[in-house]
C-alpha atoms as a PDB file:
ATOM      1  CA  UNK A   1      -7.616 131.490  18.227  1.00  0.00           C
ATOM      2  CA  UNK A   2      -4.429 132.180  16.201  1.00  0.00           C
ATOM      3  CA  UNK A   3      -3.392 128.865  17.327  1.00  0.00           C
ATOM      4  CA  UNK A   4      -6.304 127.159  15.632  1.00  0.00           C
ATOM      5  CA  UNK A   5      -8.821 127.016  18.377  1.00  0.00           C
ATOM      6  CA  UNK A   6     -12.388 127.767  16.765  1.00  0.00           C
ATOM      7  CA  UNK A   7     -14.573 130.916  18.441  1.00  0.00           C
ATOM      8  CA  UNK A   8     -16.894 127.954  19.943  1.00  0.00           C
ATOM      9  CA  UNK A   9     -14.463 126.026  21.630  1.00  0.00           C
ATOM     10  CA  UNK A  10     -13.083 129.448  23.244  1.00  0.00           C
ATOM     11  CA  UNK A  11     -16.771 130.180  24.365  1.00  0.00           C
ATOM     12  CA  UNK A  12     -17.017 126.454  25.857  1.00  0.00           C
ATOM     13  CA  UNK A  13     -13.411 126.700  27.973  1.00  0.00           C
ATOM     14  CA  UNK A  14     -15.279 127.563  31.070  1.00  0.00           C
ATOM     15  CA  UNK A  15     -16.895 123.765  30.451  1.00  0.00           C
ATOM     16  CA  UNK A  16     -14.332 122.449  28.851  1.00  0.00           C
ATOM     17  CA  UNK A  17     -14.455 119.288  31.481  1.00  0.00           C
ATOM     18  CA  UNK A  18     -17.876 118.311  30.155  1.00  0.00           C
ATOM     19  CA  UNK A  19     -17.195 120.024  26.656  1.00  0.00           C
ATOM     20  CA  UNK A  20     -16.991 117.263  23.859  1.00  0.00           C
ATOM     21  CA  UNK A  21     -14.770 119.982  21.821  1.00  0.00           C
ATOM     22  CA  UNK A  22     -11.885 119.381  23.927  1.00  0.00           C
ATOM     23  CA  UNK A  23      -9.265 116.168  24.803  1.00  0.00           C
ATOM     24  CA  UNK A  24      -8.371 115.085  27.479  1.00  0.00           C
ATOM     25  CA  UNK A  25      -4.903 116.607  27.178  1.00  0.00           C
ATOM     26  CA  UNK A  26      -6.499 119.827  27.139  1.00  0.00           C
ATOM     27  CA  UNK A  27      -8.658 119.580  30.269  1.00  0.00           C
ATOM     28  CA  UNK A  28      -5.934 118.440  32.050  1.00  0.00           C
ATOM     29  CA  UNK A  29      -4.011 121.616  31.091  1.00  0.00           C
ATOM     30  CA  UNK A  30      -7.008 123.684  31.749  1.00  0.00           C
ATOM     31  CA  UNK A  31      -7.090 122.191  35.113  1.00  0.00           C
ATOM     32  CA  UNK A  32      -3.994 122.601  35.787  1.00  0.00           C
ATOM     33  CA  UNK A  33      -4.110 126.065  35.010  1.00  0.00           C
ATOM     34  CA  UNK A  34      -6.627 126.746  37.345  1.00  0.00           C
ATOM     35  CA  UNK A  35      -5.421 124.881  40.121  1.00  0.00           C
ATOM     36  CA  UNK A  36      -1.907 127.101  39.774  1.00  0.00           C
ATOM     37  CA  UNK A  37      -4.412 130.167  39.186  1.00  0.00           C
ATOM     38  CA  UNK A  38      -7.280 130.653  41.834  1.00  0.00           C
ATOM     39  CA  UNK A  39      -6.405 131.754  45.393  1.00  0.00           C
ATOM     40  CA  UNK A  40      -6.768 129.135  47.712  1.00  0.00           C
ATOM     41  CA  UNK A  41      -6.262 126.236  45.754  1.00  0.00           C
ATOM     42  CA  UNK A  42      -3.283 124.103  44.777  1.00  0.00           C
ATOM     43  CA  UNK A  43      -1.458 121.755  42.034  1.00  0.00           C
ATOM     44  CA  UNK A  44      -2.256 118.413  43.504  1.00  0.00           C
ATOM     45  CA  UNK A  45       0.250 115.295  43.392  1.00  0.00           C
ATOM     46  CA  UNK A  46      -3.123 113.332  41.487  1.00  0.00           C
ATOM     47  CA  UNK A  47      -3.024 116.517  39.332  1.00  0.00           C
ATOM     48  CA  UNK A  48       0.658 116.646  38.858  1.00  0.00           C
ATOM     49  CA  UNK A  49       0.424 112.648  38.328  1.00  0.00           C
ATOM     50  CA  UNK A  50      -2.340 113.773  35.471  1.00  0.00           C
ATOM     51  CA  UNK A  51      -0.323 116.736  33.667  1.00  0.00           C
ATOM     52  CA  UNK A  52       2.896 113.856  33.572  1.00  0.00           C
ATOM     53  CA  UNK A  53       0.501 111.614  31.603  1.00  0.00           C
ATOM     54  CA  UNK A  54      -0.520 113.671  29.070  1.00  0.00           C
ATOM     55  CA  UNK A  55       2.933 116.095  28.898  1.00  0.00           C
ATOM     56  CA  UNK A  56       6.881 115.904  28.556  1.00  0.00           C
ATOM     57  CA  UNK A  57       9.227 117.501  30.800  1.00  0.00           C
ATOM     58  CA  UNK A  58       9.750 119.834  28.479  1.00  0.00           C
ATOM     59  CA  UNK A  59       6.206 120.900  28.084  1.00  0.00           C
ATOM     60  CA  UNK A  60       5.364 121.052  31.634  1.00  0.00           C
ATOM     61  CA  UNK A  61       8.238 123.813  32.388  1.00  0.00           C
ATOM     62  CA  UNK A  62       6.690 125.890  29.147  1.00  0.00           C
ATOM     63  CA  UNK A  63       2.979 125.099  30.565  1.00  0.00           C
ATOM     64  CA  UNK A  64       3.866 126.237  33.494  1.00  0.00           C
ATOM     65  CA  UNK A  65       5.887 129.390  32.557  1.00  0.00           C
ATOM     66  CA  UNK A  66       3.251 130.488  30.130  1.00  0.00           C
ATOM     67  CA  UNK A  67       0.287 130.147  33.056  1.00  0.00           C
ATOM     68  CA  UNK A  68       2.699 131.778  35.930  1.00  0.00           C
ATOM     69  CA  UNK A  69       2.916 134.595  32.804  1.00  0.00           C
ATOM     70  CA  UNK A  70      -0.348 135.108  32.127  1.00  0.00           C
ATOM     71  CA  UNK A  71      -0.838 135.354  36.314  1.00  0.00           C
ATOM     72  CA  UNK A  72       1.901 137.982  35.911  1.00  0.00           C
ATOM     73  CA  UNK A  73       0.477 139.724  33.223  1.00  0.00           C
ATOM     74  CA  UNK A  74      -2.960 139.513  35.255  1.00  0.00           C
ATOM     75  CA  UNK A  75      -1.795 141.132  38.340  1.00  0.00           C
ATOM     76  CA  UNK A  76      -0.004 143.289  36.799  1.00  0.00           C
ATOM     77  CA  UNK A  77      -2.572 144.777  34.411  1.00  0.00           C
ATOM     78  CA  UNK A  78      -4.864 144.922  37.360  1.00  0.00           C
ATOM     79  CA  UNK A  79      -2.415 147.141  39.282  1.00  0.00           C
ATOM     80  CA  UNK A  80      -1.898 149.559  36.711  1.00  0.00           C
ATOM     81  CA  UNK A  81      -5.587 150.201  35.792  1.00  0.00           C
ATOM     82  CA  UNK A  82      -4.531 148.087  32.268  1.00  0.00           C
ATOM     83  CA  UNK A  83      -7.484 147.463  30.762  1.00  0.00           C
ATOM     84  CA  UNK A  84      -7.787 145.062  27.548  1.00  0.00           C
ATOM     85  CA  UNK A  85      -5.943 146.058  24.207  1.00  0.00           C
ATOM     86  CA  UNK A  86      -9.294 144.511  22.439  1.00  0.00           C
ATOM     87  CA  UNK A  87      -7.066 141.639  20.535  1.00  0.00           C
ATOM     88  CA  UNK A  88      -9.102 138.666  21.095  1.00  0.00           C
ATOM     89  CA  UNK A  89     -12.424 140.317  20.633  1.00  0.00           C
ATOM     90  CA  UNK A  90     -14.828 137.771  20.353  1.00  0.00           C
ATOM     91  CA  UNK A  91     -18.134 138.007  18.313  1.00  0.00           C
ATOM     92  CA  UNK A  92     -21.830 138.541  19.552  1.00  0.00           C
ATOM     93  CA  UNK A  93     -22.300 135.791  21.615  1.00  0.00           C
ATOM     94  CA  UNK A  94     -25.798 134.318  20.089  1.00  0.00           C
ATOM     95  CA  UNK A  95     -28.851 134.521  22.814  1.00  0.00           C
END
């Protein structure tokens, strides 16, 4: 949210594919991230072909570092009984 990104569009990244707050560029990235993050499942060459499209060289190495990171930081965390630091405390969802 530092980065600009509005409390409802962080509540909508789980459907960010359907979600009219996001671009294409960042579904793509979302995608991507998944793809590189959930057991079992892989960075395509159509997905590859798709992140190309939409980012540089450049940016794909720092996409990619940041997500491998944040898998890091995940597993990590997880080992280590690291539970949240409450930073990115989101409001009261509303019912």
């Amino acid at each position: 949210m530092q980065a600009g990104a509005s409390e409802d569009k962080v509540r909508q990244v789980e459907r960010a594919a359907e979600s009219p707050l996001f671009t294409d560029r960042e579904r793509v990235a979302l995608r991507y991230a998944e793809a590189m993050t959930i057991t079992g499942e892989k960075v395509t060459e159509g997905l590859f072909g798709r992140i190309r499209g939409h980012f540089s060289q450049t940016e794909i190495v720092e996409l990619t570092a940041a997500v491998a990171l944040e898998n890091f930081r995940s597993k990590f965390n997880v080992a280590l009984g690291i539970e949240a630091q409450g930073f990115c405390v989101l409001g009261k969802h509303p019912a």
